[in-house]
Structure formats: structure tokens, C-alpha cells
C-alpha atoms as a PDB file:
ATOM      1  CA  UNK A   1      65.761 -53.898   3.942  1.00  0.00           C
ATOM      2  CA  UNK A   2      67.667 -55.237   1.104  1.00  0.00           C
ATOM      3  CA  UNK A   3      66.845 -59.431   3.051  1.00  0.00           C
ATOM      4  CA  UNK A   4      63.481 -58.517   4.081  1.00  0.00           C
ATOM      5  CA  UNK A   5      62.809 -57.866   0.022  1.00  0.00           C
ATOM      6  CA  UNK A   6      64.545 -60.794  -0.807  1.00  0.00           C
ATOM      7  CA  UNK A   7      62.746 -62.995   1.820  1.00  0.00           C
ATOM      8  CA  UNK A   8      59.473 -62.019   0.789  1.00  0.00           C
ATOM      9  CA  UNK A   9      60.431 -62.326  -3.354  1.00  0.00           C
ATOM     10  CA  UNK A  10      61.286 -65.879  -2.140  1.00  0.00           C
ATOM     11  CA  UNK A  11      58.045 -66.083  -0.485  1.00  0.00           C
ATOM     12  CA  UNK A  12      56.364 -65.546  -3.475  1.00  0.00           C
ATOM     13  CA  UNK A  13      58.114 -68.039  -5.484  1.00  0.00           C
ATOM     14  CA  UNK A  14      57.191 -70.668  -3.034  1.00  0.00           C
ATOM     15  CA  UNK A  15      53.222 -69.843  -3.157  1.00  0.00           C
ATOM     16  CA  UNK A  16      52.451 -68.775  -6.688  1.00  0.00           C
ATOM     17  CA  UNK A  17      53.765 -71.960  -7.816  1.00  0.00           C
ATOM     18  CA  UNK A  18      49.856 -73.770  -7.150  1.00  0.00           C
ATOM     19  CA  UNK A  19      47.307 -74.234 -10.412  1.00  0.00           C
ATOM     20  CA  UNK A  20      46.005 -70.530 -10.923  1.00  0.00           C
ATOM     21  CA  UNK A  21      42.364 -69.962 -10.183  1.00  0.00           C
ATOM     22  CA  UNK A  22      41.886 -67.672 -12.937  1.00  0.00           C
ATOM     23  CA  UNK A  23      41.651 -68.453 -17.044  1.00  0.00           C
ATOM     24  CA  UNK A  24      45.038 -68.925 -18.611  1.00  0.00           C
ATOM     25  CA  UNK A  25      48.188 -71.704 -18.425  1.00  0.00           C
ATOM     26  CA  UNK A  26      50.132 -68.918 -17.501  1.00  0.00           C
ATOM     27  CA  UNK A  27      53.148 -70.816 -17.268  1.00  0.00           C
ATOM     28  CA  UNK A  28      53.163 -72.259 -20.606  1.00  0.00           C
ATOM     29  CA  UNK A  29      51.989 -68.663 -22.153  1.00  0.00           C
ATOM     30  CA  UNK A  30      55.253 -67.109 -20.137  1.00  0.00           C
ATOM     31  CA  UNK A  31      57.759 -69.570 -21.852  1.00  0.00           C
ATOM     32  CA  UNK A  32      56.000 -68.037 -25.317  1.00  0.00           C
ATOM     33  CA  UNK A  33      58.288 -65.031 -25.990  1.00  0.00           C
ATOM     34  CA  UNK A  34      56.582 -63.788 -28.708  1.00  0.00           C
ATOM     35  CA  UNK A  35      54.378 -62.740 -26.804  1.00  0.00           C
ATOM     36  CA  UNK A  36      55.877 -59.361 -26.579  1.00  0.00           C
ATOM     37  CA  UNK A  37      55.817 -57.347 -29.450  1.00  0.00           C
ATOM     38  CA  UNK A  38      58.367 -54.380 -29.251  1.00  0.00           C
ATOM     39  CA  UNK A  39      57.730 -52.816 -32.961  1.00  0.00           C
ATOM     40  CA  UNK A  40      55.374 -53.419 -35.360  1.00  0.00           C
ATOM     41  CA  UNK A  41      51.588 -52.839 -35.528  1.00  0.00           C
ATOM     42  CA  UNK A  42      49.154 -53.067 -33.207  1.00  0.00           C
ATOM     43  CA  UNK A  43      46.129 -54.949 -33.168  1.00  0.00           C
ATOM     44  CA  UNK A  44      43.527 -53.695 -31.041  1.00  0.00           C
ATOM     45  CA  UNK A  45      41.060 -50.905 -31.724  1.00  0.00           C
ATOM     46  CA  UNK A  46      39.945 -47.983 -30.550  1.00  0.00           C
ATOM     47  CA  UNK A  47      36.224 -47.168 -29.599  1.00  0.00           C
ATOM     48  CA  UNK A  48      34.385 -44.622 -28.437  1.00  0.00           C
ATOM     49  CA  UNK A  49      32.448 -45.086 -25.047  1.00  0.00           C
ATOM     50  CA  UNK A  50      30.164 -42.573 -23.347  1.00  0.00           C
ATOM     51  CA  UNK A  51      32.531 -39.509 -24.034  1.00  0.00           C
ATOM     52  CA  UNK A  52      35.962 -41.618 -24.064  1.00  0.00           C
ATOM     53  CA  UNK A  53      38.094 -42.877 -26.602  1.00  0.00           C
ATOM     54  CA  UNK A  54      39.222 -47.385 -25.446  1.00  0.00           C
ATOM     55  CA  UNK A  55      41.625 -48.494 -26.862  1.00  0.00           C
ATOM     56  CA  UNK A  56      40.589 -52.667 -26.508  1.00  0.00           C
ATOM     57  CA  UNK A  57      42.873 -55.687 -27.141  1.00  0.00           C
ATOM     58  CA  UNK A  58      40.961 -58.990 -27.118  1.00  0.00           C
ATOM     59  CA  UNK A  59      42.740 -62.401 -26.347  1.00  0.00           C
ATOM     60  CA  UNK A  60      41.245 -65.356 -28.366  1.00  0.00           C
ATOM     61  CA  UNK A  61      37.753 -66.747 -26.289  1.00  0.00           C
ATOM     62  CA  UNK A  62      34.933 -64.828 -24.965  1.00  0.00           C
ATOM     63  CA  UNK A  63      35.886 -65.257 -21.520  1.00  0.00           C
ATOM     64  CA  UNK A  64      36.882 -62.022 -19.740  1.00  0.00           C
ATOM     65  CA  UNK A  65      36.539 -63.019 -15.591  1.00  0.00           C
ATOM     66  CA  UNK A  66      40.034 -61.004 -15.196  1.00  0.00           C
ATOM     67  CA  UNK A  67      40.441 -58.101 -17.768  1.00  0.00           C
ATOM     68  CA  UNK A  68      43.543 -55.559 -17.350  1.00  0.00           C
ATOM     69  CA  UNK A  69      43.157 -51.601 -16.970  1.00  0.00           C
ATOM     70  CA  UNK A  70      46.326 -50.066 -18.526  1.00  0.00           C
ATOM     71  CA  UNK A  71      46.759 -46.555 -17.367  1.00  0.00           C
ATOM     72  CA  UNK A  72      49.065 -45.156 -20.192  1.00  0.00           C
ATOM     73  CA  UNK A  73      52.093 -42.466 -19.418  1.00  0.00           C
ATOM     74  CA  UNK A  74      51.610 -39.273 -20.262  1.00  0.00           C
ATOM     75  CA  UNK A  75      51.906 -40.268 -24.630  1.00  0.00           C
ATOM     76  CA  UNK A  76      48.773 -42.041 -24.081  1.00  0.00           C
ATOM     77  CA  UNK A  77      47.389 -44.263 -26.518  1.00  0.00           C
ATOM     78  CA  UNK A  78      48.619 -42.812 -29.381  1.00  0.00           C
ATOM     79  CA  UNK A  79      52.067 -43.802 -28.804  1.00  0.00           C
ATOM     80  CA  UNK A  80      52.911 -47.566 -30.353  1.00  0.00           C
ATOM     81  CA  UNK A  81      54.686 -48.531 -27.682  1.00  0.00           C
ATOM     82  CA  UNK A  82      51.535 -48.115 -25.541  1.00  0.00           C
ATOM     83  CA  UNK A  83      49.788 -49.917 -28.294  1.00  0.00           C
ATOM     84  CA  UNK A  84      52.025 -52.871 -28.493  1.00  0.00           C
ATOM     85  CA  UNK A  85      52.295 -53.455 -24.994  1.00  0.00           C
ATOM     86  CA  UNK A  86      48.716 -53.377 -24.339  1.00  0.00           C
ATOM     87  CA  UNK A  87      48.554 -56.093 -27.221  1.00  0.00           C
ATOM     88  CA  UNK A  88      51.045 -58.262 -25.471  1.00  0.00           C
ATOM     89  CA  UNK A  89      48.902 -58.625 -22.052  1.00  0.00           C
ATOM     90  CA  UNK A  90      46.341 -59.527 -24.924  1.00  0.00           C
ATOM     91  CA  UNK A  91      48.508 -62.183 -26.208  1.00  0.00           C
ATOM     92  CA  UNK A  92      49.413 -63.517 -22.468  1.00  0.00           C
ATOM     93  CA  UNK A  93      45.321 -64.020 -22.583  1.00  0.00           C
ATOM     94  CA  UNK A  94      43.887 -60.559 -20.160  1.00  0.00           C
ATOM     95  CA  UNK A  95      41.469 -58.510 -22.048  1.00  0.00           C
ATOM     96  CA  UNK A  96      43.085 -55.185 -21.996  1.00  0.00           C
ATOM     97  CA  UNK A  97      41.288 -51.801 -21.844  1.00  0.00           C
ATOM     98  CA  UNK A  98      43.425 -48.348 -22.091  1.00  0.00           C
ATOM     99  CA  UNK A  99      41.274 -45.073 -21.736  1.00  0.00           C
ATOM    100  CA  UNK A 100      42.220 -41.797 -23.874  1.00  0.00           C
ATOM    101  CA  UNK A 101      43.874 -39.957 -20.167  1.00  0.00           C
ATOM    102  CA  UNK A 102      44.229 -36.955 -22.481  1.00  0.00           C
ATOM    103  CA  UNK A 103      41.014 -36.747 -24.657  1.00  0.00           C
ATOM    104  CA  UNK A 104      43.438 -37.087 -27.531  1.00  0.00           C
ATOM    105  CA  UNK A 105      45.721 -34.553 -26.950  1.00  0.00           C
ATOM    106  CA  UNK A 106      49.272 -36.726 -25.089  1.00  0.00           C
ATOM    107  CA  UNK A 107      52.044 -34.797 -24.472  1.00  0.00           C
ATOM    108  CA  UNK A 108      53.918 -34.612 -27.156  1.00  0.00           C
ATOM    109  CA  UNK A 109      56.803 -37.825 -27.702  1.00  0.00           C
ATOM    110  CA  UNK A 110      59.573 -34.801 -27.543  1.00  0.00           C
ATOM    111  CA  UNK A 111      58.932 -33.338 -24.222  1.00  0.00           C
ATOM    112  CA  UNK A 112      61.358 -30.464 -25.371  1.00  0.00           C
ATOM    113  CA  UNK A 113      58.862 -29.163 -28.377  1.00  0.00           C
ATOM    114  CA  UNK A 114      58.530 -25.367 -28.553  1.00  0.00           C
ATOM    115  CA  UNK A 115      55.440 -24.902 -27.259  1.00  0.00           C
ATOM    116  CA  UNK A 116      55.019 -27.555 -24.537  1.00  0.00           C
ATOM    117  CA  UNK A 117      54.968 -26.731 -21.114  1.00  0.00           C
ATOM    118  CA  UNK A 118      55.398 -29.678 -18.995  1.00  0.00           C
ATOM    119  CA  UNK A 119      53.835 -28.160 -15.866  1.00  0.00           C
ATOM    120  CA  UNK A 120      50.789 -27.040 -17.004  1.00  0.00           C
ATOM    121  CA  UNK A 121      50.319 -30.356 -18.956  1.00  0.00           C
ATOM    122  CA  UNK A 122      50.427 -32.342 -15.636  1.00  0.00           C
ATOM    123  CA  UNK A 123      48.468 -29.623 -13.800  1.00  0.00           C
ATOM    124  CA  UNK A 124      45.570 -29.718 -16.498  1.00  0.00           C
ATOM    125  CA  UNK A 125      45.333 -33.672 -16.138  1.00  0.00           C
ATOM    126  CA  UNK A 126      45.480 -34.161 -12.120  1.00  0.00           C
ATOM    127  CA  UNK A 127      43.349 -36.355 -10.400  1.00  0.00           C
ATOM    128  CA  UNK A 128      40.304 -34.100 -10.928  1.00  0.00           C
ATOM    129  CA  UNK A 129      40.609 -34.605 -14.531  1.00  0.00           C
ATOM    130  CA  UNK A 130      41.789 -38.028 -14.722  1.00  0.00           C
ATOM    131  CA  UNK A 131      39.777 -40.002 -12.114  1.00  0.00           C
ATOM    132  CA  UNK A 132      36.502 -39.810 -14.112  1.00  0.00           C
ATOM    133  CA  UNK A 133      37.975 -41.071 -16.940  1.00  0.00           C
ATOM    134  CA  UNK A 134      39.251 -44.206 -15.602  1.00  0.00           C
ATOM    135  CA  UNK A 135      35.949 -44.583 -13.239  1.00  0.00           C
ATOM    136  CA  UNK A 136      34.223 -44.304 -16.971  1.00  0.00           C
ATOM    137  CA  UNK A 137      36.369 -47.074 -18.530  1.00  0.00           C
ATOM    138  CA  UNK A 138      36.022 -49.425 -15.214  1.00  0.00           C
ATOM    139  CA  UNK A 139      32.503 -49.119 -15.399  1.00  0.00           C
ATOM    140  CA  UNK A 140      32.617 -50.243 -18.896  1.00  0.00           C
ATOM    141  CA  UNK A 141      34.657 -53.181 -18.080  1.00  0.00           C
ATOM    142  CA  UNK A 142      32.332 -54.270 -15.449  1.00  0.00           C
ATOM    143  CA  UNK A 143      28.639 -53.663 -16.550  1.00  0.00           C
ATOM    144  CA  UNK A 144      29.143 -53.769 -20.779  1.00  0.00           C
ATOM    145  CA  UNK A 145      32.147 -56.426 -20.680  1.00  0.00           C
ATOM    146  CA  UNK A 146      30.905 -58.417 -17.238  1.00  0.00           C
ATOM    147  CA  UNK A 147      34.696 -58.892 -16.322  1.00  0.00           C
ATOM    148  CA  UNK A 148      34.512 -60.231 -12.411  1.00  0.00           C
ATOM    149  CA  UNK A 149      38.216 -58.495 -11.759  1.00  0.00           C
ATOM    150  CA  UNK A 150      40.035 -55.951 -13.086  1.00  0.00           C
ATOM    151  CA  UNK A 151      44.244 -56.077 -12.838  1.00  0.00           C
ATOM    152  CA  UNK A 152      45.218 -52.710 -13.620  1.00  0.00           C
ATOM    153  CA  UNK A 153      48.608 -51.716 -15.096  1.00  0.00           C
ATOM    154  CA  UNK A 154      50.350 -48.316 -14.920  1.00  0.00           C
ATOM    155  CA  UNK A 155      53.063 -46.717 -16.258  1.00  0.00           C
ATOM    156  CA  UNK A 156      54.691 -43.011 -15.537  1.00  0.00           C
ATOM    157  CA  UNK A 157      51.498 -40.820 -15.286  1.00  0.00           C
ATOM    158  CA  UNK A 158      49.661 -44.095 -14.957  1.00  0.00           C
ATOM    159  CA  UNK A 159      51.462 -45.317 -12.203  1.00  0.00           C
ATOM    160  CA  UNK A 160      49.906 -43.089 -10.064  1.00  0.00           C
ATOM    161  CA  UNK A 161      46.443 -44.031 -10.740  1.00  0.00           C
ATOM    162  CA  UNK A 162      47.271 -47.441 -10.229  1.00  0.00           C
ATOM    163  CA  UNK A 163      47.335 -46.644  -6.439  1.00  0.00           C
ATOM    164  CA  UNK A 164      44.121 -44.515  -6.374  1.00  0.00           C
ATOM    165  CA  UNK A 165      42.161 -47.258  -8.158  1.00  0.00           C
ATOM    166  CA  UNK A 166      43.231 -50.360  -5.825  1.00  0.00           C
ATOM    167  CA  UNK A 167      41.808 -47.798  -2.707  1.00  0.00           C
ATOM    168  CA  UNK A 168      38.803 -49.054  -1.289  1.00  0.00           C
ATOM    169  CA  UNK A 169      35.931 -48.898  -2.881  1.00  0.00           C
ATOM    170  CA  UNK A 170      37.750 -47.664  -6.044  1.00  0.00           C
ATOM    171  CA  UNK A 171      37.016 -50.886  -8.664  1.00  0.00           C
ATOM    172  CA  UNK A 172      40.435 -52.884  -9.186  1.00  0.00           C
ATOM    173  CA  UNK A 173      41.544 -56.147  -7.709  1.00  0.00           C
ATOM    174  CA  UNK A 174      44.977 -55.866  -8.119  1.00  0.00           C
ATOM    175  CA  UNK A 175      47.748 -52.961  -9.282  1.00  0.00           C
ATOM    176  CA  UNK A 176      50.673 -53.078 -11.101  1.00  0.00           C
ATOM    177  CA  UNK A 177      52.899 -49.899 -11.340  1.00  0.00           C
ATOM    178  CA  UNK A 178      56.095 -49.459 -13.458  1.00  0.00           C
ATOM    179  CA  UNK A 179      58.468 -46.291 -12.491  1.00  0.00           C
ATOM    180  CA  UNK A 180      54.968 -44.402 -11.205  1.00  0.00           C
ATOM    181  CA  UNK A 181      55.221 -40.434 -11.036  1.00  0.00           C
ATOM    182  CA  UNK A 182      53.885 -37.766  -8.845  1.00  0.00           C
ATOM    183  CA  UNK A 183      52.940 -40.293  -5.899  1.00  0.00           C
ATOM    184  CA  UNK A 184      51.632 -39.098  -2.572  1.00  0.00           C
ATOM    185  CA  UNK A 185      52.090 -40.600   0.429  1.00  0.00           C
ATOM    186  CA  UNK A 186      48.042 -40.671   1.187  1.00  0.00           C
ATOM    187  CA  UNK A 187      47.864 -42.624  -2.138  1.00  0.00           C
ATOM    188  CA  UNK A 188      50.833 -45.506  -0.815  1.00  0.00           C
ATOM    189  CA  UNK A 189      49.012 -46.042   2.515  1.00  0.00           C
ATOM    190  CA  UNK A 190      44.987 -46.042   1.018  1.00  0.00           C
ATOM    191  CA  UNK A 191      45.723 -49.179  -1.262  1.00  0.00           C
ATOM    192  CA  UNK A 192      43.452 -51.939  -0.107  1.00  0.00           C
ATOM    193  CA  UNK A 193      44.335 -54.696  -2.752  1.00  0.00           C
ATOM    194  CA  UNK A 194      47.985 -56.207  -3.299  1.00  0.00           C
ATOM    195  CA  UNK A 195      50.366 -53.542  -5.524  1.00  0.00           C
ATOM    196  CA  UNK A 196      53.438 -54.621  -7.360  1.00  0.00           C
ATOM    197  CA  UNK A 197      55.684 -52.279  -8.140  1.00  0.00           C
ATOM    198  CA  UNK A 198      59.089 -51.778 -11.117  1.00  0.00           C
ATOM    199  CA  UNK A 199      61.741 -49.522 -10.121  1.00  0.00           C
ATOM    200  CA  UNK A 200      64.153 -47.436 -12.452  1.00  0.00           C
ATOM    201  CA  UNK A 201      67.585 -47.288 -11.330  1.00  0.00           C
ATOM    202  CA  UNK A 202      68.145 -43.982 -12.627  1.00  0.00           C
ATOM    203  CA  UNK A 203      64.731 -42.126 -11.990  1.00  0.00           C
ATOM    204  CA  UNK A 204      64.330 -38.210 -11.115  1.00  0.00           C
ATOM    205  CA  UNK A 205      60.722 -38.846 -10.425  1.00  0.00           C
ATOM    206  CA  UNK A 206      60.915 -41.751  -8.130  1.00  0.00           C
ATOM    207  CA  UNK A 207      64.197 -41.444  -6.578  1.00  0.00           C
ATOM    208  CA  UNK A 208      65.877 -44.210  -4.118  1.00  0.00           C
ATOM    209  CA  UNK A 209      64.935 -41.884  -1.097  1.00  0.00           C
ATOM    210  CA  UNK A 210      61.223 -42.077  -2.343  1.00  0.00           C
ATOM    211  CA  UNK A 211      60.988 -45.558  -3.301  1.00  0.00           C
ATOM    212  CA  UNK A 212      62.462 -46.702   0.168  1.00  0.00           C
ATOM    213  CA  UNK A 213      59.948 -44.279   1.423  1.00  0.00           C
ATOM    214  CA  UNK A 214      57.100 -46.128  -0.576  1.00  0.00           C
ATOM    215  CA  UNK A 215      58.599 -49.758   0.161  1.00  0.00           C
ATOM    216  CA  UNK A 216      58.009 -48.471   4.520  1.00  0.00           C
ATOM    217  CA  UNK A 217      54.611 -47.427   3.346  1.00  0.00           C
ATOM    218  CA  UNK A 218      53.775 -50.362   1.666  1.00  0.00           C
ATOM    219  CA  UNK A 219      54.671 -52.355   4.501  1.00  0.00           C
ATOM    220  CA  UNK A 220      52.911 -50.105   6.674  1.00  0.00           C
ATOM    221  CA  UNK A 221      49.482 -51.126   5.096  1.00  0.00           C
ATOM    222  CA  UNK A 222      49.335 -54.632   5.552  1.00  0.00           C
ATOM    223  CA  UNK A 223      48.579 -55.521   1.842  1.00  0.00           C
ATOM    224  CA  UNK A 224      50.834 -58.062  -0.583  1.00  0.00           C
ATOM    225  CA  UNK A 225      53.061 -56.140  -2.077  1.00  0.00           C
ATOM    226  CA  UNK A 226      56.285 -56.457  -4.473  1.00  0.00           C
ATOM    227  CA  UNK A 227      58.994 -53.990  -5.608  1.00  0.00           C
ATOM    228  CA  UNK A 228      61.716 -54.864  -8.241  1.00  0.00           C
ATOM    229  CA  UNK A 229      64.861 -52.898  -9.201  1.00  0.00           C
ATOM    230  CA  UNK A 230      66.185 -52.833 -12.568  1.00  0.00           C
ATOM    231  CA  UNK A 231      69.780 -51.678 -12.906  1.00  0.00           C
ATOM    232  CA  UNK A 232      70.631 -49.618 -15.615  1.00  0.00           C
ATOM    233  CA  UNK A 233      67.388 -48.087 -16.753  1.00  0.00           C
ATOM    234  CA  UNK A 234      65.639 -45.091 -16.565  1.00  0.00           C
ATOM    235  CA  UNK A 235      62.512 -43.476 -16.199  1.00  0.00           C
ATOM    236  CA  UNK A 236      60.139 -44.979 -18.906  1.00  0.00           C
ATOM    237  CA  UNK A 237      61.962 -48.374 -19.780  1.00  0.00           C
ATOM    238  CA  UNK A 238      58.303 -50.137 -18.693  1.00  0.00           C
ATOM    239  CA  UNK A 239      57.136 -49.020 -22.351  1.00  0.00           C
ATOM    240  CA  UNK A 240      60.194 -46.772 -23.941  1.00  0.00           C
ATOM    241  CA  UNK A 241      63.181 -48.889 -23.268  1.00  0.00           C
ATOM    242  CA  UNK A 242      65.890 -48.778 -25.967  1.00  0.00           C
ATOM    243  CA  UNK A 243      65.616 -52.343 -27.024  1.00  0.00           C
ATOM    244  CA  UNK A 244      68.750 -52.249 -28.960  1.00  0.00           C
ATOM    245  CA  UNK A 245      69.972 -52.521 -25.273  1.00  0.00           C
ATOM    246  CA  UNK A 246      70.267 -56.028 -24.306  1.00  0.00           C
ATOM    247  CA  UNK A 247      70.303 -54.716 -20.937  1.00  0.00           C
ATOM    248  CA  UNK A 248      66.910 -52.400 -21.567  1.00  0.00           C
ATOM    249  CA  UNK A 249      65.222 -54.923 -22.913  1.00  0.00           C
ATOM    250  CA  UNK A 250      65.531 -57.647 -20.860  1.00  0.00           C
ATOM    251  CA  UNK A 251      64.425 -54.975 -17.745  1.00  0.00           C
ATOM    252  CA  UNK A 252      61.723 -53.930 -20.114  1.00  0.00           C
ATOM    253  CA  UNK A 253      60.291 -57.873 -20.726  1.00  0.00           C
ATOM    254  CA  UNK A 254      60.969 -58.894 -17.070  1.00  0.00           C
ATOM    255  CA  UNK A 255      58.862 -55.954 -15.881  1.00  0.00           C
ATOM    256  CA  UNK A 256      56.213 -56.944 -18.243  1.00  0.00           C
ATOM    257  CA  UNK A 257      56.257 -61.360 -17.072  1.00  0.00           C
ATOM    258  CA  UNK A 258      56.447 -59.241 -13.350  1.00  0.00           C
ATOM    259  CA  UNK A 259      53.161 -58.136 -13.896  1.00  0.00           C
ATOM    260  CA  UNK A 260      51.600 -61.112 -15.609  1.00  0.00           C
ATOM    261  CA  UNK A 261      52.368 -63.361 -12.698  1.00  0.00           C
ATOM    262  CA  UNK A 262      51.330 -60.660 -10.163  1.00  0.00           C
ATOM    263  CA  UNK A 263      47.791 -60.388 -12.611  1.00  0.00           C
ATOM    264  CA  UNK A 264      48.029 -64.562 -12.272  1.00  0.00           C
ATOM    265  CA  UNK A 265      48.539 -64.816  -8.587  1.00  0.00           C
ATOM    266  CA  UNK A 266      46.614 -61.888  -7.045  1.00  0.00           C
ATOM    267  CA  UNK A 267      43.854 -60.720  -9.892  1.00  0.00           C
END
């Protein structure tokens, strides 16, 4: 398994290495590593559109052909992290759109908190609750912004959604997915558009079992796919890393530049 992923990371180097066909240098934006912004404030806004709260983060120009769909975790877009990193696939030049998942009530950053019950949290934001809300912000992107392809982004919570929204039919181009959570099978094998996907090393929630599992699946559908491994991280380094880590944050800005030149070659 282990050559088969490193063959096909190899073929990837070989055939993104053509002028993109989208609207960025992204070459000479990746060498720019200030790009990503771990601390500080953000920069985009938040706006209200019919019933949801967006938060928006505009690269210079007026020309949004490929636009990315970030699917927060469950601290939504009220955590800065979130924020930042939505700002930083601004800065790398994608329009970037992240719906309110929780109608302004995220779980809170201390999972622990008296109070806060975990399960019924995820139970009272499943797909039935969730999939409208990003259908509502794709819609958006496509018939108020005119963006021709949407890249969509995913983290935790949002990693999941990343594979119902690259179904058929669904609205996104292309997926990226760090560390998703709660995946079902029936989600893996119904992509119909080329999914990348980060890895934890330590992860409860994807667990190696489950992510060889998805890696068969994803092979099993015939689509472009990707899947990375980052040794010594958790669950959450996508967005949460401890960048006081060198370690952390290297995983946390490789993951990032993974899905930039996935958004480059495949959006």
C-alpha cells in the first residue's frame, strides 16, 4: 500500500508541474510564506445571507472563476483559527466562503465545559441539519458571486461534508479534507470529483484501520485522489496545531500548500 501511495504522490508531481488553467501563479504565491497567518486578526467579514451567517475573505481582483467552500470543525467561525486560515486561502488568491454550521452556537473551544454534551451536539447538527446550510452558501457562491468552481475545504466536522458535497450532483469541483470525522463508507464511495485527503497520526476519530479502509474505498471509485500522513499530530492540527511545535506547524502549513495545489491542479 505504502508504494502504491508513493507511486501515485510521484505521479502527481510529474503532472501538476504544467501552467495552471485557473487564476493565480500558484507557484510563486506558494514560495510567499506569509501567506499563512497563525495569530493575529482576521480580515474577512461576516454577512448575513438568506437565513445564514458567511463568513467571506476576498483576494485582491474581482475575479472569482474558482472560489473555496471551507466547512469549519465543530468551533465554527467563531474560532480565529478558522478565521485566519480561511484568510490565508484568501491570500494564496481563492475567494473563500465559510457558512455559520451552527447558527452561531459552536461547540464550545473546551469540549470538557460543564454543560456540554458532546453527543447531542453532533446529533443536533447531522446531515439533516447541516446539508441545507452548505447547499445555501453554494448557491450563493454560484448565482450572487458567479464563481464557475467551487474547491471546498474541510476540517473535523467539516471533513465530512467535504465528501457529501463532491457527490454527484452535489455543487463542488474538487474536496479537500483534513483529519475528517464521523465518515461513512456510502459517503467514501459516492464522491464523483477528485478528494485529497490529511491524516493525523494520532487520531481517535479516524484511526489507521479506518483510513486504510477509506484509502481501498477511494481507490475503489475511480476518482483522483491523495492521502498524506503527518507524524506526530493529532486530531485538529489542520486548524489547532500547537505552533510552538516546530513539528505541528510545519504538518499544519504543509496540509494547508496540500490543499492549495490540489485547489490548483484539480479545481
Amino acid at each position: 500500500m505504502m508504494s502504491l501511495i508513493a507511486l501515485f504522490i510521484g505521479f502527481l508531481s510529474l503532472n501538476t508541474g504544467y501552467a495552471y488553467p485557473n487564476h493565480r501563479n500558484a507557484s510563486c504565491q506558494r514560495a510567499d510564506s506569509s501567506i499563512i497567518q497563525h495569530t493575529g486578526t482576521p480580515i474577512g467579514v461576516v454577512q448575513a445571507h438568506n437565513g445564514i451567517d458567511l463568513y467571506i475573505s476576498k483576494p485582491r481582483g474581482n475575479k472569482f472563476n474558482v472560489a473555496v467552500l471551507y466547512l469549519t470543525d465543530v468551533f465554527g467561525i467563531q474560532l480565529n483559527e478558522n478565521r485566519l486560515l480561511a484568510d490565508s486561502f484568501a491570500r494564496a488568491g481563492f475567494l473563500t466562503i465559510a457558512p455559520d454550521l451552527f447558527n452561531g452556537q459552536p461547540a464550545p473551544e473546551d469540549l470538557n465545559t460543564p454543560g456540554f454534551n458532546t453527543t447531542e451536539f453532533l446529533a443536533q447538527h447531522g446531515p439533516e441539519a447541516t446539508d441545507p446550510l452548505v447547499a445555501k452558501a453554494i448557491t450563493y457562491m454560484r448565482d450572487t458571486l458567479n464563481v464557475e468552481r467551487i474547491a471546498v475545504t474541510g476540517y473535523c466536522f467539516g471533513g465530512k461534508y467535504v465528501f457529501r458535497f463532491i457527490a454527484a450532483g452535489k455543487g463542488a469541483d474538487a474536496g479537500f479534507a483534513a483529519h475528517p470525522s464521523l465518515l461513512e463508507n456510502s459517503e467514501i464511495t459516492s464522491i464523483d470529483g477528485p478528494v485529497s485527503v490529511a491524516a493525523a497520526e494520532m487520531d481517535t476519530l479516524l484511526t489507521p484501520a479506518k483510513r486504510r479502509e477509506m484509502e481501498d474505498l477511494l481507490m475503489q471509485t475511480g476518482n483522483t485522489y491523495q492521502t498524506s500522513l503527518y507524524s506526530g499530530t493529532s486530531h485538529g492540527f489542520g486548524v489547532r496545531a500547537n505552533i510552538s511545535d516546530p513539528r505541528q506547524k510545519f504538518a499544519k502549513e504543509e496540509a494547508f500548500w496540500q490543499a492549495v495545489k490540489w485547489f490548483d491542479a484539480w479545481a
